[in-house]
ModelCIF file with pLDDT and N, C-alpha, C, O atoms, coordinates in Angstrom:
data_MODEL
#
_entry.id   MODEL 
#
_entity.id                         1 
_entity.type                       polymer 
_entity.pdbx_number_of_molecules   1 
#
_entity_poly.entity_id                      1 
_entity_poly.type                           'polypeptide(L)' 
_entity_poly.nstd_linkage                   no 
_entity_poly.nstd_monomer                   no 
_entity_poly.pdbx_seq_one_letter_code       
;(UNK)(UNK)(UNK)(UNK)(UNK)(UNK)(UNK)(UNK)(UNK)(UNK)(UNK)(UNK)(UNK)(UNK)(UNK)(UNK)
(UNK)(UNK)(UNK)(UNK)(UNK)(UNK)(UNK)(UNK)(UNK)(UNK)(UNK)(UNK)(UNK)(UNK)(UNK)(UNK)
(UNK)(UNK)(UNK)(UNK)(UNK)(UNK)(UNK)(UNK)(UNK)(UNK)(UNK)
;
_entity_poly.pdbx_seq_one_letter_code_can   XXXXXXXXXXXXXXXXXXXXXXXXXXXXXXXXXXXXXXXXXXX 
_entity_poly.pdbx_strand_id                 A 
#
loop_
_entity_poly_seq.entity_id 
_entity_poly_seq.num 
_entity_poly_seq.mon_id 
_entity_poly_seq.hetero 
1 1  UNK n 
1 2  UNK n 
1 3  UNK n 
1 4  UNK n 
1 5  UNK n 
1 6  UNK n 
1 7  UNK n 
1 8  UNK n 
1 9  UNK n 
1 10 UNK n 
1 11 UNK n 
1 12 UNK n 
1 13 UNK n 
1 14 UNK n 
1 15 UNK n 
1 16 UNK n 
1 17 UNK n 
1 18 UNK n 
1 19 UNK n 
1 20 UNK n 
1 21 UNK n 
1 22 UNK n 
1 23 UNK n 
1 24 UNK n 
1 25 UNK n 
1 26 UNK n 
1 27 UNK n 
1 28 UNK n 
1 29 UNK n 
1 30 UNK n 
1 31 UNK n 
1 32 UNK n 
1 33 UNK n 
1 34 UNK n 
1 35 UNK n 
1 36 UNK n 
1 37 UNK n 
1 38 UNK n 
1 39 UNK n 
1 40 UNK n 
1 41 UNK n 
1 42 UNK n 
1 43 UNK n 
#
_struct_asym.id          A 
_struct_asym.entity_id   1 
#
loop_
_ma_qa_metric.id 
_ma_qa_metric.mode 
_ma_qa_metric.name 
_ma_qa_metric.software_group_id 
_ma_qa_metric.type 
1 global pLDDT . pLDDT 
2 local  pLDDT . pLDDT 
#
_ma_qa_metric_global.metric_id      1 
_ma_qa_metric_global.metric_value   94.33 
_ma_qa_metric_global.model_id       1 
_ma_qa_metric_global.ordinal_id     1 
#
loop_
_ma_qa_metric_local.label_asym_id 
_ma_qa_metric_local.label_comp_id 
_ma_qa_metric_local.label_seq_id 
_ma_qa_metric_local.metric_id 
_ma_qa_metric_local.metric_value 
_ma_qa_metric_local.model_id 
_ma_qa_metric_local.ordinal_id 
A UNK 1  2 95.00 1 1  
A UNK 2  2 96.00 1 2  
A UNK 3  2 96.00 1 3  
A UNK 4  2 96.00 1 4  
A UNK 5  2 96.00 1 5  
A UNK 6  2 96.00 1 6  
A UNK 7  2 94.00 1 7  
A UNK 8  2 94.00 1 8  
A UNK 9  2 95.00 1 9  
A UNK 10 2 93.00 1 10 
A UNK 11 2 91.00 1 11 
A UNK 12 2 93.00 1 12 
A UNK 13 2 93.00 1 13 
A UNK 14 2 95.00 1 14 
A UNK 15 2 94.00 1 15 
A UNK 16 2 95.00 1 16 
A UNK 17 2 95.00 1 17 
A UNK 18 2 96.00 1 18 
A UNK 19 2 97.00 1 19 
A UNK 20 2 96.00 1 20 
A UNK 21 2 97.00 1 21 
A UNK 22 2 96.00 1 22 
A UNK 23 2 97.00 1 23 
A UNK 24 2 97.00 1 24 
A UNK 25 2 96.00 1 25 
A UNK 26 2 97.00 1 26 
A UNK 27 2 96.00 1 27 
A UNK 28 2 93.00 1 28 
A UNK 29 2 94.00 1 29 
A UNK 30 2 96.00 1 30 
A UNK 31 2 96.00 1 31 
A UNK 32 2 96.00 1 32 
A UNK 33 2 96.00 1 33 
A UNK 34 2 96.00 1 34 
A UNK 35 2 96.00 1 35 
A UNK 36 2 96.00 1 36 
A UNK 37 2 94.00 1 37 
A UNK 38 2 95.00 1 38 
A UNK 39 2 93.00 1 39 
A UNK 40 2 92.00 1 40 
A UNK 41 2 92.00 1 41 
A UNK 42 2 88.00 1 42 
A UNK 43 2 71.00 1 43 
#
loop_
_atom_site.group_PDB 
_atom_site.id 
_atom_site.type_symbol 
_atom_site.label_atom_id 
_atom_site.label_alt_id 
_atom_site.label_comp_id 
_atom_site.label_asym_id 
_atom_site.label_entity_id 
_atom_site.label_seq_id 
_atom_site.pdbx_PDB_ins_code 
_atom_site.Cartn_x 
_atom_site.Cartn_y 
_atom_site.Cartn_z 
_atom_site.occupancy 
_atom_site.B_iso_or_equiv 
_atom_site.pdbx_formal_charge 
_atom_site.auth_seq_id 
_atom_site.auth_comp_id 
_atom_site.auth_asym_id 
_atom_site.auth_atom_id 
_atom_site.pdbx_PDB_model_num 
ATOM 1   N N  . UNK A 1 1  ? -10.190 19.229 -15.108 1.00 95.00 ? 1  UNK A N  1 
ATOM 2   C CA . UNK A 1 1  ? -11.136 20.207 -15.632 1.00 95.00 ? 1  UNK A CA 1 
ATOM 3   C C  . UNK A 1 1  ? -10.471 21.051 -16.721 1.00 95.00 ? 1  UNK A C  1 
ATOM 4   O O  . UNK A 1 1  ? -11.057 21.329 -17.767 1.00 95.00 ? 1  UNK A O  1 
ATOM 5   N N  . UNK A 1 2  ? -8.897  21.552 -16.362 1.00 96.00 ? 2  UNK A N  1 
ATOM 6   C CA . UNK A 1 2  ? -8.276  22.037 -17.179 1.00 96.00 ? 2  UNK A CA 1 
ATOM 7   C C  . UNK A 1 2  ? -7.883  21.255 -18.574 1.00 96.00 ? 2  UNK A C  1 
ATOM 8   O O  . UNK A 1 2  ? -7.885  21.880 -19.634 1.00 96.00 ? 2  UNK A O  1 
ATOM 9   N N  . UNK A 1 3  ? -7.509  19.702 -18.516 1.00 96.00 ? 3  UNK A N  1 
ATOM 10  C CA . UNK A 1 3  ? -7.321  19.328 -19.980 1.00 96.00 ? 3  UNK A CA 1 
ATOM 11  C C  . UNK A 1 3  ? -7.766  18.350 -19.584 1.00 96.00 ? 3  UNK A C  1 
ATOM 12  O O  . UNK A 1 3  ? -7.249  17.937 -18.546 1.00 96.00 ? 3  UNK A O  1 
ATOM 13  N N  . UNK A 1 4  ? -9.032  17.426 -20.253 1.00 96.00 ? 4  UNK A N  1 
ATOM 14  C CA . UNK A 1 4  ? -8.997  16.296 -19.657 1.00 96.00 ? 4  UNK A CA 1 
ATOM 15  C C  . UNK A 1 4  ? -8.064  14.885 -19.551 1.00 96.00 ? 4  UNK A C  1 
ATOM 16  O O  . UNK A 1 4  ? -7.818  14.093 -18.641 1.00 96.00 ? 4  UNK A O  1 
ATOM 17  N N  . UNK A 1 5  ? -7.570  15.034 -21.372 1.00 96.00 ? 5  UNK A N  1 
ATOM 18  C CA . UNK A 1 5  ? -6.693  13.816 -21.007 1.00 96.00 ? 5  UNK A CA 1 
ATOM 19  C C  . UNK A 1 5  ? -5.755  13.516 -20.098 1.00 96.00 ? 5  UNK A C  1 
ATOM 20  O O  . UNK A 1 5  ? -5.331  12.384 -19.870 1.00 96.00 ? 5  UNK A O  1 
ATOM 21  N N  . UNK A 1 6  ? -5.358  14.710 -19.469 1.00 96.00 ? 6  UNK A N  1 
ATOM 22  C CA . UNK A 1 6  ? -3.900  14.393 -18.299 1.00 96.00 ? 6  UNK A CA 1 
ATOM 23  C C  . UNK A 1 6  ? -4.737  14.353 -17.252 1.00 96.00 ? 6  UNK A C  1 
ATOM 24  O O  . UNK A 1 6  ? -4.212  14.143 -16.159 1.00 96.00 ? 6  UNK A O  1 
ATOM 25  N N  . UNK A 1 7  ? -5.534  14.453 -17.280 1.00 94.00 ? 7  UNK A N  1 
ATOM 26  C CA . UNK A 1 7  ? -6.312  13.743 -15.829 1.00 94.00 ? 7  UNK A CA 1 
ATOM 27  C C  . UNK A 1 7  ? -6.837  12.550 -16.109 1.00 94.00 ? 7  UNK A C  1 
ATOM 28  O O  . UNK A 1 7  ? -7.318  11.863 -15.208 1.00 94.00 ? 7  UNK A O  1 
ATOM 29  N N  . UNK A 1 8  ? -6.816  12.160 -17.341 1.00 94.00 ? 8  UNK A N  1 
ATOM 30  C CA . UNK A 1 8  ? -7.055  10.719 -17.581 1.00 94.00 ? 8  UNK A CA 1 
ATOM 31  C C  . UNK A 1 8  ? -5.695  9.904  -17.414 1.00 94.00 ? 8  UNK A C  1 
ATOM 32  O O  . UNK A 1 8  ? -5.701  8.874  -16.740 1.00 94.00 ? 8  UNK A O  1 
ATOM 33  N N  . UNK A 1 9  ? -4.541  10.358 -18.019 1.00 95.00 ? 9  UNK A N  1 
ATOM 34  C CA . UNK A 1 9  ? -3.916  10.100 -17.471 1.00 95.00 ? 9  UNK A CA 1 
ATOM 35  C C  . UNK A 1 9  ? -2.957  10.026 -16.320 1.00 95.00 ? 9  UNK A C  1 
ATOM 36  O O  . UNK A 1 9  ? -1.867  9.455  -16.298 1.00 95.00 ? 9  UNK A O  1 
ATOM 37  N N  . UNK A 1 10 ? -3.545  10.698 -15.375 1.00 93.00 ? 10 UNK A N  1 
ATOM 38  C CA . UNK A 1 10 ? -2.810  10.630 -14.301 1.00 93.00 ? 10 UNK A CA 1 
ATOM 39  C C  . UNK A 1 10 ? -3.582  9.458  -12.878 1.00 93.00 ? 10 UNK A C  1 
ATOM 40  O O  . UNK A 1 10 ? -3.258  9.219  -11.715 1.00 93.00 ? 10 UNK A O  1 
ATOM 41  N N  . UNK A 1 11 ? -4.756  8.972  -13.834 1.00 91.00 ? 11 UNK A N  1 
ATOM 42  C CA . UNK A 1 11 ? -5.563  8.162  -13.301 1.00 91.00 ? 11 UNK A CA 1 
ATOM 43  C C  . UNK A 1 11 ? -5.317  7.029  -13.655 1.00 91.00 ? 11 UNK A C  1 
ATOM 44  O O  . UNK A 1 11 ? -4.920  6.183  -12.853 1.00 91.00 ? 11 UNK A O  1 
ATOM 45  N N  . UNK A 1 12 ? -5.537  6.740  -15.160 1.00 93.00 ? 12 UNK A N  1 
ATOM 46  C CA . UNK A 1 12 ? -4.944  5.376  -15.139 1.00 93.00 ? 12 UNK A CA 1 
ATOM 47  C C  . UNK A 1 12 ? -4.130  4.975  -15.965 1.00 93.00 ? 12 UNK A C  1 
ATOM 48  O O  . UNK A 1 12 ? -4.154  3.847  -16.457 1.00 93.00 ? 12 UNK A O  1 
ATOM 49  N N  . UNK A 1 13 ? -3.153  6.020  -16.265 1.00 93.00 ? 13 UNK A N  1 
ATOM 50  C CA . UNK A 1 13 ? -1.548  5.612  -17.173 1.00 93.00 ? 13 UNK A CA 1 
ATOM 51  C C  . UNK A 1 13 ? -2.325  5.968  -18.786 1.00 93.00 ? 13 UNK A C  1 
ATOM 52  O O  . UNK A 1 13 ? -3.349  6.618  -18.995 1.00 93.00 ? 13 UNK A O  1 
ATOM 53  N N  . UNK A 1 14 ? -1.464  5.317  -19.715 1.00 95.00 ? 14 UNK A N  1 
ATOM 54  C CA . UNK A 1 14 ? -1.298  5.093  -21.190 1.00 95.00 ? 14 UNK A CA 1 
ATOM 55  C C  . UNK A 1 14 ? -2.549  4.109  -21.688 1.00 95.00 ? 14 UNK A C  1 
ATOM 56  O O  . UNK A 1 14 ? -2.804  3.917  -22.877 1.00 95.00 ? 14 UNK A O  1 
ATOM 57  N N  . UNK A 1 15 ? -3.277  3.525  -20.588 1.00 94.00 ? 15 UNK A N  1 
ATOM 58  C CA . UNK A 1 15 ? -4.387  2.497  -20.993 1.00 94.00 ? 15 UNK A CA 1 
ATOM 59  C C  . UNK A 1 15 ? -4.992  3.036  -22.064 1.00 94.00 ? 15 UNK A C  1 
ATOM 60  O O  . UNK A 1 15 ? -4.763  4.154  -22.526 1.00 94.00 ? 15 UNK A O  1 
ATOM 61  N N  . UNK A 1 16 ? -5.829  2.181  -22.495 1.00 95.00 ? 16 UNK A N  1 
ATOM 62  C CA . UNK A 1 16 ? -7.192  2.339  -23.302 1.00 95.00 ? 16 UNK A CA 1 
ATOM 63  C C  . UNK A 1 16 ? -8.257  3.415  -22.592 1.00 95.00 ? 16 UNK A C  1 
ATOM 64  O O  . UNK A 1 16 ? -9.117  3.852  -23.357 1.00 95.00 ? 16 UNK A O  1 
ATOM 65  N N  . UNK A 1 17 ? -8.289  3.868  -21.261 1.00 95.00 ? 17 UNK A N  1 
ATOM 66  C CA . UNK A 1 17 ? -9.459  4.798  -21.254 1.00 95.00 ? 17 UNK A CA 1 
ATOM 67  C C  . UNK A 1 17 ? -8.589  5.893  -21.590 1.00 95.00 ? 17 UNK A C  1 
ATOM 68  O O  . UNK A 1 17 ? -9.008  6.488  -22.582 1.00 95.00 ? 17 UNK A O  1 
ATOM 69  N N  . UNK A 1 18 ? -7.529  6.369  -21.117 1.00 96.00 ? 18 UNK A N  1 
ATOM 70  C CA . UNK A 1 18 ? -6.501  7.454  -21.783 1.00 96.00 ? 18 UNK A CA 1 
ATOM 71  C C  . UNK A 1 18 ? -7.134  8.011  -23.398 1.00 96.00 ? 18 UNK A C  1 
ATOM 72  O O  . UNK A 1 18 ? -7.845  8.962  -23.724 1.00 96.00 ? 18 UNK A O  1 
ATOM 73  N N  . UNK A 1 19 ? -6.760  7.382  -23.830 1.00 97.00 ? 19 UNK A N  1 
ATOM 74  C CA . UNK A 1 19 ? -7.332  6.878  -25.173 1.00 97.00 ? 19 UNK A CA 1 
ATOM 75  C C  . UNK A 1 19 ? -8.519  7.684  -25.899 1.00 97.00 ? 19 UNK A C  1 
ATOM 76  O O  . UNK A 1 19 ? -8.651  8.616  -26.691 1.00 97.00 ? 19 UNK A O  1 
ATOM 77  N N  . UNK A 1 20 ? -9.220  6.875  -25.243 1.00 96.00 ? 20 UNK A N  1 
ATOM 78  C CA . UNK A 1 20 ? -10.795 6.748  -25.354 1.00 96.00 ? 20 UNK A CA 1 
ATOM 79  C C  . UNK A 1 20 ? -10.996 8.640  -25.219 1.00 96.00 ? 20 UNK A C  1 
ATOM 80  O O  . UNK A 1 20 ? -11.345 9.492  -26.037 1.00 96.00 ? 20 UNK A O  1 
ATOM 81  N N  . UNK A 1 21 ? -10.503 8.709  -23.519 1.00 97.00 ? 21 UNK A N  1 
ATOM 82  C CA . UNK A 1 21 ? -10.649 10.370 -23.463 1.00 97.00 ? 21 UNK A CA 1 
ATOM 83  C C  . UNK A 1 21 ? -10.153 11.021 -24.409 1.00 97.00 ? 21 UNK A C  1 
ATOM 84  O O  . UNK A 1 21 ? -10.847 11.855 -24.990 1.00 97.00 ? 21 UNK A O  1 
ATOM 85  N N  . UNK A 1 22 ? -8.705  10.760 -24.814 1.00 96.00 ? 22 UNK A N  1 
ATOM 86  C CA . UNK A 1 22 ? -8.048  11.772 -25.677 1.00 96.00 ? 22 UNK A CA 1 
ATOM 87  C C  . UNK A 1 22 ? -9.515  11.919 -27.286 1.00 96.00 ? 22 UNK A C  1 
ATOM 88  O O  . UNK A 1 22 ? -10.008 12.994 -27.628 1.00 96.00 ? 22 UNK A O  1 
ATOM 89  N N  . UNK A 1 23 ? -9.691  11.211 -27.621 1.00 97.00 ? 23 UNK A N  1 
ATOM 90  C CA . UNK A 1 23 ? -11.016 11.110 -28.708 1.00 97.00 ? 23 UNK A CA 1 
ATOM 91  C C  . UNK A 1 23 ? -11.323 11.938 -28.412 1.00 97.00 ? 23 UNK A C  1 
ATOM 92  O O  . UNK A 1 23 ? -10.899 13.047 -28.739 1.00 97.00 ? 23 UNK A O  1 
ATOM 93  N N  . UNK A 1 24 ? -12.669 11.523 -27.263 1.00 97.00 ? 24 UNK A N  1 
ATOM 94  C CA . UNK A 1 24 ? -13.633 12.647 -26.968 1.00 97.00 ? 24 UNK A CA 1 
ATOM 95  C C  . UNK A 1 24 ? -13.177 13.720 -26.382 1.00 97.00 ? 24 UNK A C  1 
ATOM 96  O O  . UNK A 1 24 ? -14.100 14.380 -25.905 1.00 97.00 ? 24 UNK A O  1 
ATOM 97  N N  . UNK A 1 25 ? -12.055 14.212 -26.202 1.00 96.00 ? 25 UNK A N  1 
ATOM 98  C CA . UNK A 1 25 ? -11.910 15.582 -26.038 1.00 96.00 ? 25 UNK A CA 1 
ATOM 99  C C  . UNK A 1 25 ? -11.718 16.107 -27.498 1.00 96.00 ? 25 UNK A C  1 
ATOM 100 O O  . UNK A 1 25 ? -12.216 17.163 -27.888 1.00 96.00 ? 25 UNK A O  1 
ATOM 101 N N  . UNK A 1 26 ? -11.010 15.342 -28.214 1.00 97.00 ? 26 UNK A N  1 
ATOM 102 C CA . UNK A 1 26 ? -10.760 16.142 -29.555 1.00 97.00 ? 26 UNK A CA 1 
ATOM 103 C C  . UNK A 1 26 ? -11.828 16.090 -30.356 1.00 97.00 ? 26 UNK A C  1 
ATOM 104 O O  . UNK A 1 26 ? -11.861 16.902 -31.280 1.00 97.00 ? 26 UNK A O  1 
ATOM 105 N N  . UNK A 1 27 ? -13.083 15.017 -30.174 1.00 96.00 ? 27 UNK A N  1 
ATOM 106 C CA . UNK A 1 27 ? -14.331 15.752 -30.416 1.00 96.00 ? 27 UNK A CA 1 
ATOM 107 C C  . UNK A 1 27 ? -14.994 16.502 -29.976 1.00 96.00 ? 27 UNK A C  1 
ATOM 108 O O  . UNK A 1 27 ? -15.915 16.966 -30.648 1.00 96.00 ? 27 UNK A O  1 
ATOM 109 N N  . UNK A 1 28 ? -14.754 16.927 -28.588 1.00 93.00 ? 28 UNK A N  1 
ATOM 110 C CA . UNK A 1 28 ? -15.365 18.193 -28.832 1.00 93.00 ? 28 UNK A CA 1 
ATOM 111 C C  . UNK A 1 28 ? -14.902 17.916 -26.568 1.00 93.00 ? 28 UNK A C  1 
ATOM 112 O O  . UNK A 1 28 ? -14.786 16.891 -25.896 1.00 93.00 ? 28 UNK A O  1 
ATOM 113 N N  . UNK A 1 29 ? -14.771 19.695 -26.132 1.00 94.00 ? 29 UNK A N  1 
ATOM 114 C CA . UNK A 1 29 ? -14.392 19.212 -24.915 1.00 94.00 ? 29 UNK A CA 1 
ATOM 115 C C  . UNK A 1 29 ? -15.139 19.031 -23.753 1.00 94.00 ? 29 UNK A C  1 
ATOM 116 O O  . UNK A 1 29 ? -14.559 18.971 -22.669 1.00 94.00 ? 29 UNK A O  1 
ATOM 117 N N  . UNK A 1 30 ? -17.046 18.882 -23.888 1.00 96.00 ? 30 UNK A N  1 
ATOM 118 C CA . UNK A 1 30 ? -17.191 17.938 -22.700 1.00 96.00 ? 30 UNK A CA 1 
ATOM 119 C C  . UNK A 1 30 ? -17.560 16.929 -22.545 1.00 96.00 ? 30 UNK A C  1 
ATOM 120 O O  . UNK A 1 30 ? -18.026 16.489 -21.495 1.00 96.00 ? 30 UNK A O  1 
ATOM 121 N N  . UNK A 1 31 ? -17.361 16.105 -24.021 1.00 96.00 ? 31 UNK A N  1 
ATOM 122 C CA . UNK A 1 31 ? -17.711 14.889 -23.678 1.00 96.00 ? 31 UNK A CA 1 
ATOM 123 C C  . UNK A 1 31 ? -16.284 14.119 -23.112 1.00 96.00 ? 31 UNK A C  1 
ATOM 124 O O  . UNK A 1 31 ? -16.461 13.061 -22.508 1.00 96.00 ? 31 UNK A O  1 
ATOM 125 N N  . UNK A 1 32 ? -15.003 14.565 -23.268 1.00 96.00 ? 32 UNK A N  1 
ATOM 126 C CA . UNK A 1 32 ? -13.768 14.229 -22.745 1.00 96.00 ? 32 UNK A CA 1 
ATOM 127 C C  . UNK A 1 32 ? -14.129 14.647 -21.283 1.00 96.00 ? 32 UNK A C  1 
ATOM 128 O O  . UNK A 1 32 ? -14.100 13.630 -20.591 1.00 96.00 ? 32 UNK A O  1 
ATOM 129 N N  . UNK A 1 33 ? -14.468 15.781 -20.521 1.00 96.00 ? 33 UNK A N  1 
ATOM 130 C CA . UNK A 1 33 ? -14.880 16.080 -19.404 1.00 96.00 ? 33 UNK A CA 1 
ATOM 131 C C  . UNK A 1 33 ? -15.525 15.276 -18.886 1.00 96.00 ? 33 UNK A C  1 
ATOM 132 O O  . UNK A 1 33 ? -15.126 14.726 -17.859 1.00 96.00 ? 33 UNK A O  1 
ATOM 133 N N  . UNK A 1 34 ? -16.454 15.046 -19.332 1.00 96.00 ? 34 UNK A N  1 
ATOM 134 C CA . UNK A 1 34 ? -17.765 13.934 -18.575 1.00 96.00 ? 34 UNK A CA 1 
ATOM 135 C C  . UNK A 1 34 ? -16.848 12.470 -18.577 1.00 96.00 ? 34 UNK A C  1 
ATOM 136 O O  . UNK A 1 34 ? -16.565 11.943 -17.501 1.00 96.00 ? 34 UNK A O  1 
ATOM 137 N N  . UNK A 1 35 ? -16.455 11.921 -19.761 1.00 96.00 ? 35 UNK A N  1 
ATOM 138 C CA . UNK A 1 35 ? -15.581 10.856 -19.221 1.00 96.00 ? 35 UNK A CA 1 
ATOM 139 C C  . UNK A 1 35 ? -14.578 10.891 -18.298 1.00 96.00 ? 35 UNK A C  1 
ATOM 140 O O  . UNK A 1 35 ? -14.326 9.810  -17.765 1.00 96.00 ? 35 UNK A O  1 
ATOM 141 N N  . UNK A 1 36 ? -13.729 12.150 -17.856 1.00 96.00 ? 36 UNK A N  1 
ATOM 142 C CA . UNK A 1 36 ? -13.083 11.898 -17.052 1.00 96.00 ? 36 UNK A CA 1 
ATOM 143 C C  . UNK A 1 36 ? -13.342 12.327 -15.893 1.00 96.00 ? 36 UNK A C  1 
ATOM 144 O O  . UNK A 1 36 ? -12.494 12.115 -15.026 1.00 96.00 ? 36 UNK A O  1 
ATOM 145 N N  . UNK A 1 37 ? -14.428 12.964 -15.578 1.00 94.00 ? 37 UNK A N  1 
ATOM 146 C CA . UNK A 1 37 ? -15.152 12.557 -14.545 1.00 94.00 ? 37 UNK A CA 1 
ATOM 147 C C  . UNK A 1 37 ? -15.490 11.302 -13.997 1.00 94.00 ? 37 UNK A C  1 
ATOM 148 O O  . UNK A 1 37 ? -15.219 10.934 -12.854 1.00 94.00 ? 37 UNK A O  1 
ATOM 149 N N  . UNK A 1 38 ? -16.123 10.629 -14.901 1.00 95.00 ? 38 UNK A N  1 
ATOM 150 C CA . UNK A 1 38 ? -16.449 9.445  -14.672 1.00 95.00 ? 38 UNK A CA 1 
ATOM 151 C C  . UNK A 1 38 ? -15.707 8.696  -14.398 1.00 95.00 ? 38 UNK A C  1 
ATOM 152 O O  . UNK A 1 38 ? -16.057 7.727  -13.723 1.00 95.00 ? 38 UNK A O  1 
ATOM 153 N N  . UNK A 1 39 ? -14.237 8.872  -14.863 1.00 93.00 ? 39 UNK A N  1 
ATOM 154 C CA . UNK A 1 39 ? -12.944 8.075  -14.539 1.00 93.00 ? 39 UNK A CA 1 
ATOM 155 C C  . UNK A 1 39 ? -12.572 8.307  -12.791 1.00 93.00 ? 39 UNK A C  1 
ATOM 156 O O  . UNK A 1 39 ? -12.335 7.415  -11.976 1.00 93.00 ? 39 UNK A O  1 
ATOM 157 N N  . UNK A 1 40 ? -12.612 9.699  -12.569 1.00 92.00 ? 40 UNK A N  1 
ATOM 158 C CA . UNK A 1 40 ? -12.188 9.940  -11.189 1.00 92.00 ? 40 UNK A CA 1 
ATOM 159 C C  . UNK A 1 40 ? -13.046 9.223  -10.285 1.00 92.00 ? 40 UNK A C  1 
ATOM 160 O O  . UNK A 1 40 ? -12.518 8.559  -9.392  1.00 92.00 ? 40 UNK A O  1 
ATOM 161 N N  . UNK A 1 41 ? -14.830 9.283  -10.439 1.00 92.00 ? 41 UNK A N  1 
ATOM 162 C CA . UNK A 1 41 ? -15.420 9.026  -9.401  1.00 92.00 ? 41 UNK A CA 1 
ATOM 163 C C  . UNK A 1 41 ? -16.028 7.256  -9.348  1.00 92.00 ? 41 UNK A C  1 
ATOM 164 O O  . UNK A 1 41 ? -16.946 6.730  -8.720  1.00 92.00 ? 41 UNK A O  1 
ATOM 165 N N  . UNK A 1 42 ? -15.289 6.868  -10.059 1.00 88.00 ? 42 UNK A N  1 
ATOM 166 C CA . UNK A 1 42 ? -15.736 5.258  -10.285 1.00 88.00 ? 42 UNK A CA 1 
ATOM 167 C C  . UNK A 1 42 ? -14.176 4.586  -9.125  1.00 88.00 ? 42 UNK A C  1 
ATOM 168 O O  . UNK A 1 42 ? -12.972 4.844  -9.109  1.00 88.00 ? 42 UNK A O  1 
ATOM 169 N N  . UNK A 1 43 ? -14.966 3.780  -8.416  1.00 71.00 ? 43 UNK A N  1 
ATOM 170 C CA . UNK A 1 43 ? -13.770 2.936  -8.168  1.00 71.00 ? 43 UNK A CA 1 
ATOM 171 C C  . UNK A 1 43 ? -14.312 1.793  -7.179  1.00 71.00 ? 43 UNK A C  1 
ATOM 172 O O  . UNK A 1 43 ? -13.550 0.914  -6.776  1.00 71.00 ? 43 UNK A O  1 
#
């Protein structure tokens, strides 16, 4: 909630969704939120 990409990465490493989040947080920060949400509750 606090930054999203390190909760992206602490989910699934250096991958491509890492990535993907780091983007959309630096476009703007909840669409990085909402993806890494989506990262936590998918499995």
């Amino acid at each position: 909630v606090i930054i999203p990409p390190i909760g992206a990465f602490l989910k699934v490493g250096l991958g491509l969704q890492f990535w993907i989040n780091l983007i959309l947080t630096l476009c703007g920060y909840f669409p990085g939120l909402v993806h890494v949400i989506w990262l936590l509750v998918r499995k």
